[in-house]
Each structure stands twice: as structure tokens, then as C-alpha cells.
C-alpha atoms as a PDB file:
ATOM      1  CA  UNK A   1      -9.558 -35.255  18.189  1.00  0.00           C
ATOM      2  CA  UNK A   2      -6.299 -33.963  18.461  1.00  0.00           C
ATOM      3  CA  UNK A   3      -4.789 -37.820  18.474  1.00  0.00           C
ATOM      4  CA  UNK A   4      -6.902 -38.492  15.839  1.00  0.00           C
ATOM      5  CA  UNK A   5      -5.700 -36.160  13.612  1.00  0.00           C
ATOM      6  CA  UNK A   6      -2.171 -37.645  14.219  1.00  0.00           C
ATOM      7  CA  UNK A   7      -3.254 -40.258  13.337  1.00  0.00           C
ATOM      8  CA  UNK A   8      -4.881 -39.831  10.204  1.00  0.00           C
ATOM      9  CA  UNK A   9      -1.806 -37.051   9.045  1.00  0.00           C
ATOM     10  CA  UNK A  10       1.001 -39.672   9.092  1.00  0.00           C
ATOM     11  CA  UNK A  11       3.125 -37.903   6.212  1.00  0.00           C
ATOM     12  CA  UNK A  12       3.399 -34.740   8.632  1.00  0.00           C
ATOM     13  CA  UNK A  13       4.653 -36.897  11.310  1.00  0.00           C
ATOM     14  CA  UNK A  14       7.048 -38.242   9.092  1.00  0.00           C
ATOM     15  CA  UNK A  15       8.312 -35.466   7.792  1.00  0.00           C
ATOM     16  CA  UNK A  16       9.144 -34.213  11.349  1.00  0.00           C
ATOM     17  CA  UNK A  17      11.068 -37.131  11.947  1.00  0.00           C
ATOM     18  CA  UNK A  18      13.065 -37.461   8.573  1.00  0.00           C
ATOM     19  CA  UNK A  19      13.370 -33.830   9.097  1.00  0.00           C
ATOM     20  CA  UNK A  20      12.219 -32.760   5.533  1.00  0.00           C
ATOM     21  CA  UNK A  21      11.496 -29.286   5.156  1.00  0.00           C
ATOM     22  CA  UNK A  22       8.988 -28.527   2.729  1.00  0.00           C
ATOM     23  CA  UNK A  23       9.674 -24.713   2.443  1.00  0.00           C
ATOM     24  CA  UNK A  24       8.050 -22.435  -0.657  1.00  0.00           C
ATOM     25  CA  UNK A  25      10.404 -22.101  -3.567  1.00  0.00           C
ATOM     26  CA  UNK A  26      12.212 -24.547  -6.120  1.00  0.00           C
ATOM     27  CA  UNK A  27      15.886 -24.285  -4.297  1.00  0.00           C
ATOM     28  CA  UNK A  28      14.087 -25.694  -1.082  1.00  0.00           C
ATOM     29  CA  UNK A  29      12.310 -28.497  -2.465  1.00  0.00           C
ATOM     30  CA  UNK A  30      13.981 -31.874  -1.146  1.00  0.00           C
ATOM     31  CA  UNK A  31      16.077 -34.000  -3.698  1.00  0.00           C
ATOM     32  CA  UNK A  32      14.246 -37.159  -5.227  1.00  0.00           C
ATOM     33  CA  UNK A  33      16.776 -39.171  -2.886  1.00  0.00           C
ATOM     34  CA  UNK A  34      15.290 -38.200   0.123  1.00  0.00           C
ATOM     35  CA  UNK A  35      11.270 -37.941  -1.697  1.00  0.00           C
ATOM     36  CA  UNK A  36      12.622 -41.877  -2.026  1.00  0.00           C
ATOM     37  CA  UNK A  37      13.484 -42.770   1.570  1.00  0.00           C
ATOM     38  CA  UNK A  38      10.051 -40.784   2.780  1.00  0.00           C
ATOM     39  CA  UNK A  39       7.962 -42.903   0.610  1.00  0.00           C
ATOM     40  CA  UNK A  40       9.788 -46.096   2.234  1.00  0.00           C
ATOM     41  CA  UNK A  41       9.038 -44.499   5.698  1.00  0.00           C
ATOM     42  CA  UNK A  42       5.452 -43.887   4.604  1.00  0.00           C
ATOM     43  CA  UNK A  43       4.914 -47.379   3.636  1.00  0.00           C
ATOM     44  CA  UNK A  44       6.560 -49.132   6.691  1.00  0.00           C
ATOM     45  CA  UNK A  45       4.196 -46.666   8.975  1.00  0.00           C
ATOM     46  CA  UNK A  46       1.283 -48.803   7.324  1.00  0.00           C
ATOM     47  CA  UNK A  47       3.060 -51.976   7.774  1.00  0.00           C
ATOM     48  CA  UNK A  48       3.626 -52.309   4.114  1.00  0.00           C
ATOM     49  CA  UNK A  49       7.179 -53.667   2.663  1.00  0.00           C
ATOM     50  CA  UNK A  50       8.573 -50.694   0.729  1.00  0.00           C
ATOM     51  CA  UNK A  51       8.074 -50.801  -3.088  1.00  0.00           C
ATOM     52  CA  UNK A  52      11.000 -50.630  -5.123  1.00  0.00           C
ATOM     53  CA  UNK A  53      11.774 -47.456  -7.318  1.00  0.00           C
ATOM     54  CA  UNK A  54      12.491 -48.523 -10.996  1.00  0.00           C
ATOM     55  CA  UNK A  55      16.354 -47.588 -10.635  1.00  0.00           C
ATOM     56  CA  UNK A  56      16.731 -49.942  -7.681  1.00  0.00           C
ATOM     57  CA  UNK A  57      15.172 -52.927  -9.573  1.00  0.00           C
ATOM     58  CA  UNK A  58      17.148 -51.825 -12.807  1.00  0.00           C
ATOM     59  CA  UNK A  59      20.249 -51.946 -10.239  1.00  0.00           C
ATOM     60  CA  UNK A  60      18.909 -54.935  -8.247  1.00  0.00           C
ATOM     61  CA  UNK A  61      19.252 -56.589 -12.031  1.00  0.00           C
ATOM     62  CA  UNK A  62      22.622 -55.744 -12.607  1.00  0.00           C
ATOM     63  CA  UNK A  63      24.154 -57.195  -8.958  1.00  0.00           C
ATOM     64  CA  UNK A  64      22.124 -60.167  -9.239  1.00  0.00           C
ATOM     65  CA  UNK A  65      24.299 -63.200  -8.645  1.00  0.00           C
ATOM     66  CA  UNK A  66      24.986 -66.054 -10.798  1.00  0.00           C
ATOM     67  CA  UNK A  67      22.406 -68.896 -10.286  1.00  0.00           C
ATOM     68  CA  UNK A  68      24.240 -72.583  -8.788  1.00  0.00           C
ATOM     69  CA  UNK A  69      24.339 -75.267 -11.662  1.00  0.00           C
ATOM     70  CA  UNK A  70      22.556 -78.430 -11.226  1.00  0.00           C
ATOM     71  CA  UNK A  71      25.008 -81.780 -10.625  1.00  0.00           C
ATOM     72  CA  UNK A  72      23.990 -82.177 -14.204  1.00  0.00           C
ATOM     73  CA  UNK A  73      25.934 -79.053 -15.019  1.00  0.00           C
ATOM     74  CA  UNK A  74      28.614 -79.054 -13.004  1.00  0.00           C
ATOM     75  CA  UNK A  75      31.803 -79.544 -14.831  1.00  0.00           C
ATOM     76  CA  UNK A  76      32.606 -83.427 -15.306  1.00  0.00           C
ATOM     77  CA  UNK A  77      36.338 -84.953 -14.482  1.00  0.00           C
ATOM     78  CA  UNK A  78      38.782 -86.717 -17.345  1.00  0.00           C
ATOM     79  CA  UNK A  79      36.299 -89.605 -17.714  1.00  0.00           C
ATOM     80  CA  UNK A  80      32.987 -87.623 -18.920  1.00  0.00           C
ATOM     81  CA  UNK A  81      31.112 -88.271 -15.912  1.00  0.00           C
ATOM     82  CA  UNK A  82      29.969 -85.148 -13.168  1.00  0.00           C
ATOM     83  CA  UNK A  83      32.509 -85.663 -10.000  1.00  0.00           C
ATOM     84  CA  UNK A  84      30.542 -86.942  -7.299  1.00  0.00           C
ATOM     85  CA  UNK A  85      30.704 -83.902  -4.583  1.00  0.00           C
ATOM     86  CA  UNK A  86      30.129 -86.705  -1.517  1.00  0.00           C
ATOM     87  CA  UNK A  87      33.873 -88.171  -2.822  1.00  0.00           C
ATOM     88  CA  UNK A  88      35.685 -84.913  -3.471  1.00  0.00           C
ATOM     89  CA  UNK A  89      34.940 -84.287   0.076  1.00  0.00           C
ATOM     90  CA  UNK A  90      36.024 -87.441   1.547  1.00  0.00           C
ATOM     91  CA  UNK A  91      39.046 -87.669  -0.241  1.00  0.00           C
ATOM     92  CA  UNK A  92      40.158 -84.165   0.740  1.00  0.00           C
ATOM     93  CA  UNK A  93      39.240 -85.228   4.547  1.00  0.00           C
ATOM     94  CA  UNK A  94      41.366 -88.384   4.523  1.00  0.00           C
ATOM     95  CA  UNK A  95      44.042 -86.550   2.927  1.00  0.00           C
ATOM     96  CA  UNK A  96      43.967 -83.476   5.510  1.00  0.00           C
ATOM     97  CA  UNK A  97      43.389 -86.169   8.279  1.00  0.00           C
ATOM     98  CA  UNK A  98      46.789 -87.785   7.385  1.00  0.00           C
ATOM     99  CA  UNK A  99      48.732 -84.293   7.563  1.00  0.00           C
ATOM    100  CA  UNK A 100      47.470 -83.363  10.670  1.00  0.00           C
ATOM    101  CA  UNK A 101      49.024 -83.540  13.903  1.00  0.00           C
ATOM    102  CA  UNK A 102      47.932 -85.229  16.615  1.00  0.00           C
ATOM    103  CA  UNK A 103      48.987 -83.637  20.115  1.00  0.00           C
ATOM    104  CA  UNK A 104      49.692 -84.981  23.375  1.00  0.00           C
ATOM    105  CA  UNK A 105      50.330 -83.070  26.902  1.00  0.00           C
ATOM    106  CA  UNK A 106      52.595 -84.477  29.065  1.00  0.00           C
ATOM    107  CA  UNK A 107      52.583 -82.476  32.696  1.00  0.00           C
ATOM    108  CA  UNK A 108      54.471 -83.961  35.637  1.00  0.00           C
ATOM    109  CA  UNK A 109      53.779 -83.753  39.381  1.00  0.00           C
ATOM    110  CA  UNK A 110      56.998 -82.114  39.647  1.00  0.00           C
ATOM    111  CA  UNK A 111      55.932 -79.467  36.193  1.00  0.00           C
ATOM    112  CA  UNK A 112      52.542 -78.698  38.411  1.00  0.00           C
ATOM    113  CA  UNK A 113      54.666 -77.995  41.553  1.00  0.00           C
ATOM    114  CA  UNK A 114      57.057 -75.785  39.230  1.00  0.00           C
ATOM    115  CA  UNK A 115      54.528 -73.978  37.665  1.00  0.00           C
ATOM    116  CA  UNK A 116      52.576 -73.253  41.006  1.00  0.00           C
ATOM    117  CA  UNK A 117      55.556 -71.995  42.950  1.00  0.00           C
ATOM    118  CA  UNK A 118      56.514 -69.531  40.054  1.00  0.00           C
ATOM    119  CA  UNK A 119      55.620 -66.331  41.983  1.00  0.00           C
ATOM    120  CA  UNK A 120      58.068 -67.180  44.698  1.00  0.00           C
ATOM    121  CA  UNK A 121      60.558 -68.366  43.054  1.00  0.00           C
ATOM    122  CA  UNK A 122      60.731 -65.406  40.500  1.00  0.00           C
ATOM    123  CA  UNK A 123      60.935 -62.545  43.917  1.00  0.00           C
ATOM    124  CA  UNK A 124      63.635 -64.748  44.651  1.00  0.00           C
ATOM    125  CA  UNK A 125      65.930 -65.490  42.085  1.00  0.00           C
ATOM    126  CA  UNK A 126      65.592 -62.236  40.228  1.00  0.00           C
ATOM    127  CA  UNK A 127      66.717 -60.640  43.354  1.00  0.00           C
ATOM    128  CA  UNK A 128      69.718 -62.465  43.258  1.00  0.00           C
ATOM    129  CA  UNK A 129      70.074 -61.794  39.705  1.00  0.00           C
ATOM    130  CA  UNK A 130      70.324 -58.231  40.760  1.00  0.00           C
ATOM    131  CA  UNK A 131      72.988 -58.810  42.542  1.00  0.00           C
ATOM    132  CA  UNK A 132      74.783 -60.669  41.060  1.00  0.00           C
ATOM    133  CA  UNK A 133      74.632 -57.302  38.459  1.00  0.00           C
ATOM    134  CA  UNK A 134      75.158 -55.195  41.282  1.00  0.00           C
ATOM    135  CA  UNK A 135      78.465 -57.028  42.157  1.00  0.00           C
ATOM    136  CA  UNK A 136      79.636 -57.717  38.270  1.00  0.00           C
ATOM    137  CA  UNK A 137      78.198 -54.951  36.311  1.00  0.00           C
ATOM    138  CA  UNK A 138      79.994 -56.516  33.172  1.00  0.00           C
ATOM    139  CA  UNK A 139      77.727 -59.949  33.409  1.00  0.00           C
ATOM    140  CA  UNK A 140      74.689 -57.415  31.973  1.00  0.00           C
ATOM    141  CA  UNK A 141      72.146 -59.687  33.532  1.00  0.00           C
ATOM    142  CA  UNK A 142      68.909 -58.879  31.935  1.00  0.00           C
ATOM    143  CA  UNK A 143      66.228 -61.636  31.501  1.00  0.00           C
ATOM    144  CA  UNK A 144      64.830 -60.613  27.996  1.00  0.00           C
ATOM    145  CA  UNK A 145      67.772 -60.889  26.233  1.00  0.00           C
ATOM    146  CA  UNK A 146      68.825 -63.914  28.225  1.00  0.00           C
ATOM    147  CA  UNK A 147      65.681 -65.862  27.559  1.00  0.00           C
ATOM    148  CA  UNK A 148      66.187 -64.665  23.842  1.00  0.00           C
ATOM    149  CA  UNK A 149      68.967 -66.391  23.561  1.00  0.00           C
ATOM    150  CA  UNK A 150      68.077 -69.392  25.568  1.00  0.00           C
ATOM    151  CA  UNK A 151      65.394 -70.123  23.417  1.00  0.00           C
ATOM    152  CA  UNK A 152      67.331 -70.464  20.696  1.00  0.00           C
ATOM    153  CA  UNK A 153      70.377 -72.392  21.924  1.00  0.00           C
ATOM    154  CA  UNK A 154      67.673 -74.844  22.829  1.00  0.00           C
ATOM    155  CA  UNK A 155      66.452 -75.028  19.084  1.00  0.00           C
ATOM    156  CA  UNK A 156      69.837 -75.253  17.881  1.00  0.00           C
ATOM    157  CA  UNK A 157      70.768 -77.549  20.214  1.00  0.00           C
ATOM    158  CA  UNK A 158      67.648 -80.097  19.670  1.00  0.00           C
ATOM    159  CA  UNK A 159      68.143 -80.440  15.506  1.00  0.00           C
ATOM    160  CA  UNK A 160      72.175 -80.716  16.238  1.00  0.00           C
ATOM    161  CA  UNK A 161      71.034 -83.785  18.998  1.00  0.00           C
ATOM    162  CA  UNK A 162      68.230 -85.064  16.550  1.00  0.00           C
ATOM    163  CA  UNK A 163      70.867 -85.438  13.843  1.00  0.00           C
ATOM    164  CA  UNK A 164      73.577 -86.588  15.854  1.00  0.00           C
ATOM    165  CA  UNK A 165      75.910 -84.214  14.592  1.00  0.00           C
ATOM    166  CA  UNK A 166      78.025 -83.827  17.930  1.00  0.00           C
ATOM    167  CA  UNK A 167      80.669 -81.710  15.952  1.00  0.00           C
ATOM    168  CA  UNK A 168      78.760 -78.783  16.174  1.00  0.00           C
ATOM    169  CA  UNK A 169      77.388 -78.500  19.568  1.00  0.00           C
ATOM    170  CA  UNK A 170      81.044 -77.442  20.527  1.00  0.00           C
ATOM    171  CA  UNK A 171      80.462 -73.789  21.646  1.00  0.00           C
ATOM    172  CA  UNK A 172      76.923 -74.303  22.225  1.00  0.00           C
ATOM    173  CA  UNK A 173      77.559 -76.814  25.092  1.00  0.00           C
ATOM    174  CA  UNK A 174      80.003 -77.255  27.966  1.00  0.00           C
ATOM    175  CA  UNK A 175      82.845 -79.929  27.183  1.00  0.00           C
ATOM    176  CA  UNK A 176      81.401 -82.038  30.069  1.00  0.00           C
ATOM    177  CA  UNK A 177      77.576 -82.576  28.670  1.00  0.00           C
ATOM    178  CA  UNK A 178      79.800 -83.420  25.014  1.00  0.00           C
ATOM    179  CA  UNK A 179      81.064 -85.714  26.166  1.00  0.00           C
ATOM    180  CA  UNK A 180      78.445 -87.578  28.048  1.00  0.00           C
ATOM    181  CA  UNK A 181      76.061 -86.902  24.925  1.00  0.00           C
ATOM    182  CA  UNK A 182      79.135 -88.898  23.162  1.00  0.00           C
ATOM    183  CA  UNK A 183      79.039 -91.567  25.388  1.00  0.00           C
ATOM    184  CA  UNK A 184      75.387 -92.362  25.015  1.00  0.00           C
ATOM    185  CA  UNK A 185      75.120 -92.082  21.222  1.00  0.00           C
ATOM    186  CA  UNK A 186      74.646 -95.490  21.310  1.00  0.00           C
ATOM    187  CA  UNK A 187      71.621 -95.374  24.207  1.00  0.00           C
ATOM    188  CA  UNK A 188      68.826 -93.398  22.163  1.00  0.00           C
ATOM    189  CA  UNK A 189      68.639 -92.297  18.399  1.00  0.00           C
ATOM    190  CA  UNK A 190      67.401 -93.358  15.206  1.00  0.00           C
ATOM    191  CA  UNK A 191      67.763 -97.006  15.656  1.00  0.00           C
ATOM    192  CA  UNK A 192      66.437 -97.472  19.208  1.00  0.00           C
ATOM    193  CA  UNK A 193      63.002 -95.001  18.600  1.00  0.00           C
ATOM    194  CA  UNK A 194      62.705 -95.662  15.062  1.00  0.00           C
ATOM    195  CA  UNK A 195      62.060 -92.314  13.802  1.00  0.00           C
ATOM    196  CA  UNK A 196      60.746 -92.155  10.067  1.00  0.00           C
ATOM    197  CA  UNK A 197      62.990 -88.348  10.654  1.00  0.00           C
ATOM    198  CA  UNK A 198      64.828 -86.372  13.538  1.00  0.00           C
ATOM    199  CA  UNK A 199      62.352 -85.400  15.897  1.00  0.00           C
ATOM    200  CA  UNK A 200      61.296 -81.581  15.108  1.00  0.00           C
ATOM    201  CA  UNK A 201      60.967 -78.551  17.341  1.00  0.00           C
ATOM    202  CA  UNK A 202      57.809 -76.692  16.313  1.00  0.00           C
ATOM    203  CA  UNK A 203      57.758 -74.298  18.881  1.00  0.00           C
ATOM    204  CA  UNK A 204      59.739 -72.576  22.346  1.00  0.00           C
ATOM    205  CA  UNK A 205      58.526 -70.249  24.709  1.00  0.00           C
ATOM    206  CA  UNK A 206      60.937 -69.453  27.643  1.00  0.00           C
ATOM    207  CA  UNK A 207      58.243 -68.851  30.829  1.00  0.00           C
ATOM    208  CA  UNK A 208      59.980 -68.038  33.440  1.00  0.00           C
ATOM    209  CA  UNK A 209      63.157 -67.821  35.825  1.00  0.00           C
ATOM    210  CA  UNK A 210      62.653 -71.654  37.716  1.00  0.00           C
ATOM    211  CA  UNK A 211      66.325 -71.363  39.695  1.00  0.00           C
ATOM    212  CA  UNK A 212      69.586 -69.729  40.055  1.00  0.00           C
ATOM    213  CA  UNK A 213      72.979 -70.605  41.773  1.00  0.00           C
ATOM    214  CA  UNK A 214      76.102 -69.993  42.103  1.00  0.00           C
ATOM    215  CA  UNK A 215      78.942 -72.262  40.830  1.00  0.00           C
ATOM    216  CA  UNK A 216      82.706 -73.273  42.850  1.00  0.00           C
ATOM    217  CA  UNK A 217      84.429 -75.462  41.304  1.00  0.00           C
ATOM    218  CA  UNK A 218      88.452 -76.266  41.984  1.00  0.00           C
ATOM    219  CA  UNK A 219      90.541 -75.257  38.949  1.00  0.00           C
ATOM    220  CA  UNK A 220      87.720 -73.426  37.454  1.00  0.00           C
ATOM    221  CA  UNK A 221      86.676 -69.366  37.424  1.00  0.00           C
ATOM    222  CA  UNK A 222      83.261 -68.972  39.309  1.00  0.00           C
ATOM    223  CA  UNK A 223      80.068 -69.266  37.592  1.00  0.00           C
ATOM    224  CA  UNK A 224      76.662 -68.531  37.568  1.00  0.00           C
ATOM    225  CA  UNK A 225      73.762 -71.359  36.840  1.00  0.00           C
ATOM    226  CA  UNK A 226      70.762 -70.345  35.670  1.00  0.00           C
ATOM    227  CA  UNK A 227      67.244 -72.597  34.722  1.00  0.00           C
ATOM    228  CA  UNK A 228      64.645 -71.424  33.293  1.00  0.00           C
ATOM    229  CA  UNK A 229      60.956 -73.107  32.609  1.00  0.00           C
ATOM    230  CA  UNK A 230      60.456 -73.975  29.203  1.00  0.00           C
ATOM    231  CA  UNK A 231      57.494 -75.320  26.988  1.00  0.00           C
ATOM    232  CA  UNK A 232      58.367 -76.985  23.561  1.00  0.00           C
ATOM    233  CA  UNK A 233      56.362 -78.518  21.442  1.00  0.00           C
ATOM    234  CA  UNK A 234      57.767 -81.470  19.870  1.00  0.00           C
ATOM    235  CA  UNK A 235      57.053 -83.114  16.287  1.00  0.00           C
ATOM    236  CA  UNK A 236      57.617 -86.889  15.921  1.00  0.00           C
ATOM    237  CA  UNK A 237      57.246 -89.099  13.018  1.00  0.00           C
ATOM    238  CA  UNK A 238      57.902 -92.780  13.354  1.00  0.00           C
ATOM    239  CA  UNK A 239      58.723 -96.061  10.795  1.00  0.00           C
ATOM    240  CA  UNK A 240      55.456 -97.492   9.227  1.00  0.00           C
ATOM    241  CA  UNK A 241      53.041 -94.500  10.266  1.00  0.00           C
ATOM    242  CA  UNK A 242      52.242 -91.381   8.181  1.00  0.00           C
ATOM    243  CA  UNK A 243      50.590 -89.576  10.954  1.00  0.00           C
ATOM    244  CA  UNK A 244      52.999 -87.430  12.880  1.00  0.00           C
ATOM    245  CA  UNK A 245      52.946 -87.323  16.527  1.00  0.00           C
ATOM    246  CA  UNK A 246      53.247 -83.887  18.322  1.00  0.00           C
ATOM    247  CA  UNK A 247      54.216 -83.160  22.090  1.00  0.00           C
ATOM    248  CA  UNK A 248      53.798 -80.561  24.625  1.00  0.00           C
ATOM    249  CA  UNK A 249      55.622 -80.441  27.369  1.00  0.00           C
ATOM    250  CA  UNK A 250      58.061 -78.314  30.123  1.00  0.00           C
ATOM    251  CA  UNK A 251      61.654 -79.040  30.026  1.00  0.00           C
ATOM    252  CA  UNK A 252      64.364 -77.398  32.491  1.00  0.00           C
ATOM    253  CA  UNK A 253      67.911 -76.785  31.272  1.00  0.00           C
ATOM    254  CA  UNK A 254      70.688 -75.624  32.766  1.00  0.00           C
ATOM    255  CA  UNK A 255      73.011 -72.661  31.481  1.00  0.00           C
ATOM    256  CA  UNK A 256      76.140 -71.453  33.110  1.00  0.00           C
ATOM    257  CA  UNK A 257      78.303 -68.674  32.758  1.00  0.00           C
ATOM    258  CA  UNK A 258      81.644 -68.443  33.676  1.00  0.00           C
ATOM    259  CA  UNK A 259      83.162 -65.203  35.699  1.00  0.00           C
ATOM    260  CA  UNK A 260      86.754 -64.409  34.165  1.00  0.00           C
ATOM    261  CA  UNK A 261      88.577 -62.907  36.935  1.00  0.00           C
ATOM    262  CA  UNK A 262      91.624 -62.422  35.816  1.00  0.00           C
ATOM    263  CA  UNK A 263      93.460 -59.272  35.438  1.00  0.00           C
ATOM    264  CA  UNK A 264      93.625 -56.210  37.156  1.00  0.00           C
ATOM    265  CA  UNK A 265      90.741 -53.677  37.870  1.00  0.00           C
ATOM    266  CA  UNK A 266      88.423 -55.786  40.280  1.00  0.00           C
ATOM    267  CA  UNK A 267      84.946 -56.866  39.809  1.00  0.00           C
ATOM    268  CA  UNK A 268      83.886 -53.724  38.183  1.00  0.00           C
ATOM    269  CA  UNK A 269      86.521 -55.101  34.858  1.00  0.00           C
ATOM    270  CA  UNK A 270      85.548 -58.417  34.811  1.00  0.00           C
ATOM    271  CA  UNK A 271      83.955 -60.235  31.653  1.00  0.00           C
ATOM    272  CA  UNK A 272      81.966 -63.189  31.194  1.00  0.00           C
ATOM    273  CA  UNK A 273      82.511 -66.539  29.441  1.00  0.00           C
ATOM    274  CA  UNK A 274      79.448 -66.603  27.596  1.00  0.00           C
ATOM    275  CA  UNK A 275      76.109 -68.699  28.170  1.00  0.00           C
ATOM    276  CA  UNK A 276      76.446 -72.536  27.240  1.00  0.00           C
ATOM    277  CA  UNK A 277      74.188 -75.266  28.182  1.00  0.00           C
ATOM    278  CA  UNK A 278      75.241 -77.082  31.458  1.00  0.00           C
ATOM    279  CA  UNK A 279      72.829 -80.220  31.274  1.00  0.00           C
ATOM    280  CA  UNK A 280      69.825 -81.442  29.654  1.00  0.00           C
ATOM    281  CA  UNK A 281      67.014 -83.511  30.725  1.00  0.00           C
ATOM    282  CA  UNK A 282      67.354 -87.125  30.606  1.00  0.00           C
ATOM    283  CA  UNK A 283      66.398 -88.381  28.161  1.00  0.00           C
ATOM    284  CA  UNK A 284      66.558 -85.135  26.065  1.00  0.00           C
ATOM    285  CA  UNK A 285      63.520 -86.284  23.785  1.00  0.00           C
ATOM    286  CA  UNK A 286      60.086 -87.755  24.608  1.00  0.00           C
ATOM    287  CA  UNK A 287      60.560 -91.814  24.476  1.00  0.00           C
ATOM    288  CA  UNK A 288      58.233 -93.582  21.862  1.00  0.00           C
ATOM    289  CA  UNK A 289      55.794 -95.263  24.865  1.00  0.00           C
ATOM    290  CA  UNK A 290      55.260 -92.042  26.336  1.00  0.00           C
ATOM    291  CA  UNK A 291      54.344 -90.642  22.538  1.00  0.00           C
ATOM    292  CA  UNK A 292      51.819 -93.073  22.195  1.00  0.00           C
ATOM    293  CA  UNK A 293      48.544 -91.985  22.808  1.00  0.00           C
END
């Protein structure tokens, strides 16, 4: 009996659980917001959808959105006659579809042996790198800023080497790669990839430390080689085609730094030279056979 008289007294049930407390007095009758929400609950206890309250259809009314036009409605183009919405979207496909580029990744056996012996090779070389600060405290070794850098002397140097403008890579590169990048203007460029445009750098990320050495050379302060790993991703956009091409791929440049010993004070005074790029990978962009996809 005692169930059944749950049963049959849902309202006191509910009002245990919406925690409505119908104390005597005026002040402690409950607000017609929450008389509201109890006469949802009651009807959803039966099953029943809850029946709107006159201010919610009056505000229901008021947010109602605006009804989609028929074809026949829809605005018409220049000529009088409704745009067909099947052509708007193919044109704006093809259109997209020629803007878009395509990408290709190009991974070496020797880029999956680089990029697998990573881990020992950075315990390695940035041990040496220590030392090498250890020894010449004025060299400031310190990867961030060095890979900072790096990435964007390789930027720099890629437009200056897209545009053949030799002039100013002096600085950025060592007299020695000048002058073989001199001597085979006539082996790559414009004319012998057909590019519609200079190849474009989209994007560099500097990964990690790949090797580091030390450099002796006769006539010539010591130095300090360093390579690091490097993905680019490469834009190209060839003669007769209005798709560009894009690229993805690891490169591995060299940068040396030259020790200047001279003076007095020891190794504690001495400076350094500045970065510049030592060599670049032959060839230094992605030929047009290997683009092709």
C-alpha cells in the first residue's frame, strides 16, 4: 500500500526531488519559474512531452528562423534566370582544385637511416658541443638560437639561389660554395627546369643536431662544422601547368664557424667568425622528374 501510494502521489515525489518547499505563508510560496519547470517534470513522469507556457510560444515566435526560398525565389544572376546551385558549386571546385597544392614526400634510404639514428647521434654531438663551449666560452654554443638562425639562412639562401642573384649570398655563404654556385649557373635554373617562377620555400623546421666536426685547414683559423636535419617544404610551379607542385623533404647543410685566435688572452678571449653555410646539397632544389608525381 505504501508503494502504491507513491505511486499514485507523483507531485510529492517531485517536489522532493526539485526540492520545492511548499511552506505556509505568501513569502514562501515558489516563483512561477520554478511552478513552470514542476509542471514539465510532472508531465515527463507520465510520459507526456511538456506543454508549452504561453510566454515560451510567444518567445518561440519571435526566434523563429527565416524559412529557405524555393529555387524559384532565390535571387537570379545578370541574365534573369535563378543560378543553377549544381554549377555554382562546380565552378567554385574547379577553381579551388586549380589553387591547390599537390604534395609529394620524398624520403631516402639514407633520410630513414638519419632519422632512426637521431638519439645517438644527438648524446653525441651535443656532448661535444659542450665542449667545444667549455674550451671557447666566447663561441656561446647554444642549439636554439643556432637552429634559429639556421633556419633562416636557409630561407634566405633558397630565394637568393632561386633568383640567381649570387651578389647577395656574399656574407651568407663561404667564398668557396660562391664560387662553385657561380660556376654552375649554367647547370640548373630557369631554363633547364622550366619554372613558370623561382621555386618557393613554404616552410623550415630545423629537427635536430645530425653531425659535428672539427675543421684544420692550412692558412686558415680553426673551425667548427656543424649539420643539422632539416625538413622544407618546397613550392614549384612549372611552364604550361597552373597547378603548383609542392615537396617535402630532409635536406642536410653544412655551417662552419671560424675560431679567431689571434691576440692575446688565450681561449677564454677568443671570438668567432660568424655562422655561414659551408655546402649545400647537390642539386640544391628537387629536379623536375623527381617532382612529377
Amino acid at each position: 500500500m505504501a508503494c502504491l501510494k507513491h505511486l499514485r502521489s507523483p507531485t510529492r515525489a517531485l517536489l522532493k526531488t526539485s526540492r520545492a518547499r511548499c511552506l505556509p505563508g505568501p513569502s514562501r510560496l515558489p516563483s512561477p519559474g520554478a511552478t513552470t519547470n514542476l509542471w514539465a517534470s510532472h508531465q515527463r513522469w507520465f510520459g507526456e512531452t511538456p506543454t508549452p507556457s504561453p510566454e515560451d510560444r510567444e518567445r518561440g515566435a519571435a526566434k523563429k528562423p527565416e524559412e529557405p526560398r524555393t529555387p524559384e525565389e532565390a535571387p537570379s544572376s545578370d541574365t534573369g534566370t535563378p543560378e543553377d546551385p549544381k554549377e555554382q558549386k562546380r565552378e567554385s571546385k574547379s577553381q579551388s582544385d586549380s589553387d591547390v597544392t599537390e604534395y609529394k614526400v620524398c624520403i631516402t634510404s639514407e633520410d630513414f637511416f638519419d632519422v632512426s639514428t637521431l638519439p645517438v647521434r644527438a648524446v653525441v654531438h651535443r656532448s661535444a658541443l659542450w665542449f667545444m663551449n667549455f674550451m671557447f666560452p666566447q663561441l656561446d654554443l647554444k642549439w636554439g638560437p643556432f637552429a634559429e638562425g639556421a633556419a633562416q639562412a636557409v630561407r634566405c639562401v633558397h630565394e637568393l639561389l632561386g633568383k640567381e642573384n649570387f651578389e647577395e649570398l656574399e656574407g651568407l655563404v663561404t667564398p668557396q660554395l660562391l664560387q662553385e654556385l657561380r660556376d654552375q649557373k649554367g647547370h640548373h635554373g630557369t631554363e633547364k627546369e622550366d619554372w613558370a617562377e623561382p621555386p618557393r620555400l613554404e616552410s623550415v623546421a630545423v629537427m635536430a643536431l645530425l653531425t659535428s666536426r672539427s675543421l684544420q685547414e692550412e692558412g686558415a683559423p680553426p673551425g667548427l662544422v656543424i649539420t643539422p636535419l632539416i625538413k622544407v617544404t618546397e613550392r614549384y610551379l612549372y611552364k604550361g601547368s597552373d597547378k603548383p607542385r609542392g615537396v617535402i623533404r630532409f635536406v642536410k647543410w653544412e655551417f662552419e664557424t671560424r675560431i679567431l685566435n689571434e691576440g692575446e688572452g688565450g681561449p677564454a678571449q677568443w671570438g668567432s667568425s660568424g655562422w655561414q653555410v659551408r655546402r649545400l646539397e647537390e642539386p640544391w632544389f628537387m629536379p623536375r622528374e623527381m617532382v612529377k608525381f
